[in-house]
C-alpha atoms as a PDB file:
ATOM      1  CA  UNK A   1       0.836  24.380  45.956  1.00  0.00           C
ATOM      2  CA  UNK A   2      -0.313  22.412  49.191  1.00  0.00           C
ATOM      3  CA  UNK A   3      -2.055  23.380  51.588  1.00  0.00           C
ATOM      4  CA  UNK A   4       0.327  21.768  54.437  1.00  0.00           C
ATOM      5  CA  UNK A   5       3.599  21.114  54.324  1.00  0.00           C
ATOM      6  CA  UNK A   6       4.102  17.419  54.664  1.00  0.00           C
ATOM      7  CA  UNK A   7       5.673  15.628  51.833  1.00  0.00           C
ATOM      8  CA  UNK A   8       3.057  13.844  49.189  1.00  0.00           C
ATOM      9  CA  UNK A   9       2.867  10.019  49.373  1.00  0.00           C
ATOM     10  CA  UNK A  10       4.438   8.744  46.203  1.00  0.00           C
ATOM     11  CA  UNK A  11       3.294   5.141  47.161  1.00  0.00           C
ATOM     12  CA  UNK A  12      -0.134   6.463  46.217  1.00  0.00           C
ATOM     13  CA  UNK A  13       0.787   7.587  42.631  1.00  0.00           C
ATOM     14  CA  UNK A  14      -0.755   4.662  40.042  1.00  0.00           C
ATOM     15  CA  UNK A  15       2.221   3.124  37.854  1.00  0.00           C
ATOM     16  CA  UNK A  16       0.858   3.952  34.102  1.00  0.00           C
ATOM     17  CA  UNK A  17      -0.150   0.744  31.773  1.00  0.00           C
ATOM     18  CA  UNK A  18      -0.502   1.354  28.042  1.00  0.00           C
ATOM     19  CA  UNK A  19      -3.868   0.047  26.731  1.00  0.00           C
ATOM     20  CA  UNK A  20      -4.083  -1.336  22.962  1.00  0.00           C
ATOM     21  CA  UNK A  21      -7.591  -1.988  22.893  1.00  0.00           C
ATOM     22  CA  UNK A  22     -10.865  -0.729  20.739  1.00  0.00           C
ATOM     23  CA  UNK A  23     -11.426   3.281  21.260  1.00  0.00           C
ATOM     24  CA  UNK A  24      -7.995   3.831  23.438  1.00  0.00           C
ATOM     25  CA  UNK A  25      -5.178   6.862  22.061  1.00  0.00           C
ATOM     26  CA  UNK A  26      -2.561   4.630  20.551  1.00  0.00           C
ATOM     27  CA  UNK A  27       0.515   4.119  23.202  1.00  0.00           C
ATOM     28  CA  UNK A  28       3.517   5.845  22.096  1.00  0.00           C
ATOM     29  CA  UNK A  29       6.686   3.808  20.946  1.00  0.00           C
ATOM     30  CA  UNK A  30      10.033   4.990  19.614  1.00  0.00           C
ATOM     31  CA  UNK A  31      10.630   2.906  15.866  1.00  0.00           C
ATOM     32  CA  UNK A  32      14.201   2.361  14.553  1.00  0.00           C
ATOM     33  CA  UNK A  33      16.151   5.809  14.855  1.00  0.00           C
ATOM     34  CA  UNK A  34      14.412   6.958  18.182  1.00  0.00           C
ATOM     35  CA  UNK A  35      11.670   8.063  15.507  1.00  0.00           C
ATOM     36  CA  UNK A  36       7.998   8.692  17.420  1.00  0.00           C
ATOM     37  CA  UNK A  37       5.264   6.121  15.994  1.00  0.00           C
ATOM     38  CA  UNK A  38       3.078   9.826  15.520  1.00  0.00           C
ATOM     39  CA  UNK A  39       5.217  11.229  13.448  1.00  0.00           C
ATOM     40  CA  UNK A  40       4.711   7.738  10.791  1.00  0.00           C
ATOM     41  CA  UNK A  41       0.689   8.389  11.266  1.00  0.00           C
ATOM     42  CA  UNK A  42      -1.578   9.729   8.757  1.00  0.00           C
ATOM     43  CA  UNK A  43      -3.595  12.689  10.511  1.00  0.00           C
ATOM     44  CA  UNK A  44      -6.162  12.574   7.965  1.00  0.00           C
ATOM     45  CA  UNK A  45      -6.420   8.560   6.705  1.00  0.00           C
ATOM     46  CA  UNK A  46      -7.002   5.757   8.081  1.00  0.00           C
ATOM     47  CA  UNK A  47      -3.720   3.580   9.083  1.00  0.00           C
ATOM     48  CA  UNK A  48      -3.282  -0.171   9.524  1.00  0.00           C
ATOM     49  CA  UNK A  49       0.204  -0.811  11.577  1.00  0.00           C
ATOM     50  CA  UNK A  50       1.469  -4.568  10.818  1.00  0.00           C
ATOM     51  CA  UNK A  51       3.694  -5.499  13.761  1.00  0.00           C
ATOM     52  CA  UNK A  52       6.449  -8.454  12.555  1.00  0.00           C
ATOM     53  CA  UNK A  53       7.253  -9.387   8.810  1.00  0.00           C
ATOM     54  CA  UNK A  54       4.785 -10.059   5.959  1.00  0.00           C
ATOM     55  CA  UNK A  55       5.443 -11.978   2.502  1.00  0.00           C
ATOM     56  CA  UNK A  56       5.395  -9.568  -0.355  1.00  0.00           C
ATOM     57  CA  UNK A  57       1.930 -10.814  -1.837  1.00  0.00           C
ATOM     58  CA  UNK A  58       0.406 -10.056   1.802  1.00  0.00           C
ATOM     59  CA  UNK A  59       1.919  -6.855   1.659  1.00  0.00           C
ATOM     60  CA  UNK A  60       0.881  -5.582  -1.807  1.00  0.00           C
ATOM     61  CA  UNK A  61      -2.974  -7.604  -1.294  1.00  0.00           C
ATOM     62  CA  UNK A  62      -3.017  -5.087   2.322  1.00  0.00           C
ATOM     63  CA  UNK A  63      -2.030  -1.832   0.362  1.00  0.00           C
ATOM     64  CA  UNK A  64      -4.290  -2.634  -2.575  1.00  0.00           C
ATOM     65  CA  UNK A  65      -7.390  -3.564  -0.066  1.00  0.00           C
ATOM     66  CA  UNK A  66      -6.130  -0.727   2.153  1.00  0.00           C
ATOM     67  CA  UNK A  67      -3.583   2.128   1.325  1.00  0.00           C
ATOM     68  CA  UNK A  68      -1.684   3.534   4.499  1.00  0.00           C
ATOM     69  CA  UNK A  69       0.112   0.683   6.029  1.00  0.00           C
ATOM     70  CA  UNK A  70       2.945   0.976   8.433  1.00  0.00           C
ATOM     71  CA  UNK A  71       5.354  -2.129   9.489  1.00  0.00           C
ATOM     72  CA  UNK A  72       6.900  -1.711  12.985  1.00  0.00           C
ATOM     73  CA  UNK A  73       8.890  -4.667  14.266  1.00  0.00           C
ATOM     74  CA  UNK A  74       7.134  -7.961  15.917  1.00  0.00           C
ATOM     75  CA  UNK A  75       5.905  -6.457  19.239  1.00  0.00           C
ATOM     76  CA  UNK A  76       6.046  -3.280  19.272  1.00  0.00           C
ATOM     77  CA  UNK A  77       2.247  -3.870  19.715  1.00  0.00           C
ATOM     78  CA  UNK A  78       0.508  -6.421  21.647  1.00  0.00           C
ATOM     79  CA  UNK A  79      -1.634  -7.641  18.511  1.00  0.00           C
ATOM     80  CA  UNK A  80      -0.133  -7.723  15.408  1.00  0.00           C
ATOM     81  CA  UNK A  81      -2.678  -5.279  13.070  1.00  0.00           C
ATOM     82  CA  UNK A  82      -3.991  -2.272  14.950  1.00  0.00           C
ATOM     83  CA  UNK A  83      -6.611  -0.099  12.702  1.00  0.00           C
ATOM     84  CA  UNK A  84      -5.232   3.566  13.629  1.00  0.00           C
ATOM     85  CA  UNK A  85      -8.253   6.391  13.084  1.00  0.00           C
ATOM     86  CA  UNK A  86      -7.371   9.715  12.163  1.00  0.00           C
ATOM     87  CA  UNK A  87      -7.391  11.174  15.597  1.00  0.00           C
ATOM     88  CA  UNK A  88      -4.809   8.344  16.473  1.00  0.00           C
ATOM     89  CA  UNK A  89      -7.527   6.297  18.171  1.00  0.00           C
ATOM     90  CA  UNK A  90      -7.554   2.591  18.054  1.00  0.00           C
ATOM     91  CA  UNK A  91     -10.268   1.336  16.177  1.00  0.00           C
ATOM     92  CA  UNK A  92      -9.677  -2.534  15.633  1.00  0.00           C
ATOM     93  CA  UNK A  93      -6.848  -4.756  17.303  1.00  0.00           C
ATOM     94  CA  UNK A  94      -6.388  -8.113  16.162  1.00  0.00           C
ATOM     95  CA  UNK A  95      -3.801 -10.940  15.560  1.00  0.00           C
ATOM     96  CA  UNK A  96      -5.759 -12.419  12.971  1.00  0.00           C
ATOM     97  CA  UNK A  97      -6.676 -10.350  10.442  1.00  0.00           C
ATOM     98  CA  UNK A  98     -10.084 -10.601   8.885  1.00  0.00           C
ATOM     99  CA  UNK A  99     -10.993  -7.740   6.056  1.00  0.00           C
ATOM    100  CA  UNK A 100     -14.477  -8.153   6.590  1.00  0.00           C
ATOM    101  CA  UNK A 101     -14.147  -6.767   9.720  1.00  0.00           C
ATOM    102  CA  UNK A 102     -11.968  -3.857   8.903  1.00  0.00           C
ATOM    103  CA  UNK A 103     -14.142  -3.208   6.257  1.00  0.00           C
ATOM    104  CA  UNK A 104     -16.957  -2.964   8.557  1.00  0.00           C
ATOM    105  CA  UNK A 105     -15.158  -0.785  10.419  1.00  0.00           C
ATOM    106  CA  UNK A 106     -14.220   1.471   7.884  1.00  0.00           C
ATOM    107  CA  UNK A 107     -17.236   1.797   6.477  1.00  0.00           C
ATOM    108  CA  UNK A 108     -19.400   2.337   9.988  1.00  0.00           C
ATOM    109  CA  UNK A 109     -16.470   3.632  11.625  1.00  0.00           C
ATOM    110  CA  UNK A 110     -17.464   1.011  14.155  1.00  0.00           C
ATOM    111  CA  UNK A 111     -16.490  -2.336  15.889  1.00  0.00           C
ATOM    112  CA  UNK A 112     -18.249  -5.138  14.367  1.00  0.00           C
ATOM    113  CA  UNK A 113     -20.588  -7.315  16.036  1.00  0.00           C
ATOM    114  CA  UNK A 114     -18.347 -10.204  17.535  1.00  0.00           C
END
């Protein structure tokens, strides 16, 4: 409802820019077979999305250090490990990936000191 009748500005409306940062909702993004990244999410664990390929040995070190991983194809993502909470809230986005780190976050459920 308006309260006059002219037509609303749609120069005005904001374009919308995914964020992929520390504390954001993780952007959507279809996967291979129009699949939703949600529905590849744990709702309850803690998920660590790998964008791009990874040797076997990285693979298996990740998923012994850290148990839900999800590969999505080289930039899907801006960075290529984002720490997904459980409420599907970005808590760590690197390119580099330091375990230290993600174990600080883990265990605090905080950034680390940088």
């Amino acid at each position: 409802y308006r309260y006059n009748q002219e037509k609303a500005d749609i120069s005005l409306l904001k374009t919308y820019h995914p964020i992929v940062a520390t504390g954001y909702f993780l952007p959507h993004r279809r996967l291979k077979d129009a699949e939703s990244i949600y529905d590849k999410l744990s709702p309850s664990k803690w998920t660590l999305i790998v964008s791009g390929e990874l040797s076997q040995d990285k693979l298996r070190r990740l998923s012994d250090f850290y148990g839900e991983i999800l590969l999505v194809p080289q930039d899907t993502y801006p960075f290529t490990y984002v720490l997904i909470r459980p409420d599907w809230h970005i808590a760590y986005a690197v390119n580099c990936l330091d375990m230290s780190d993600i174990l600080a976050v883990l265990k605090k459920g905080q950034m680390p000191c940088q």
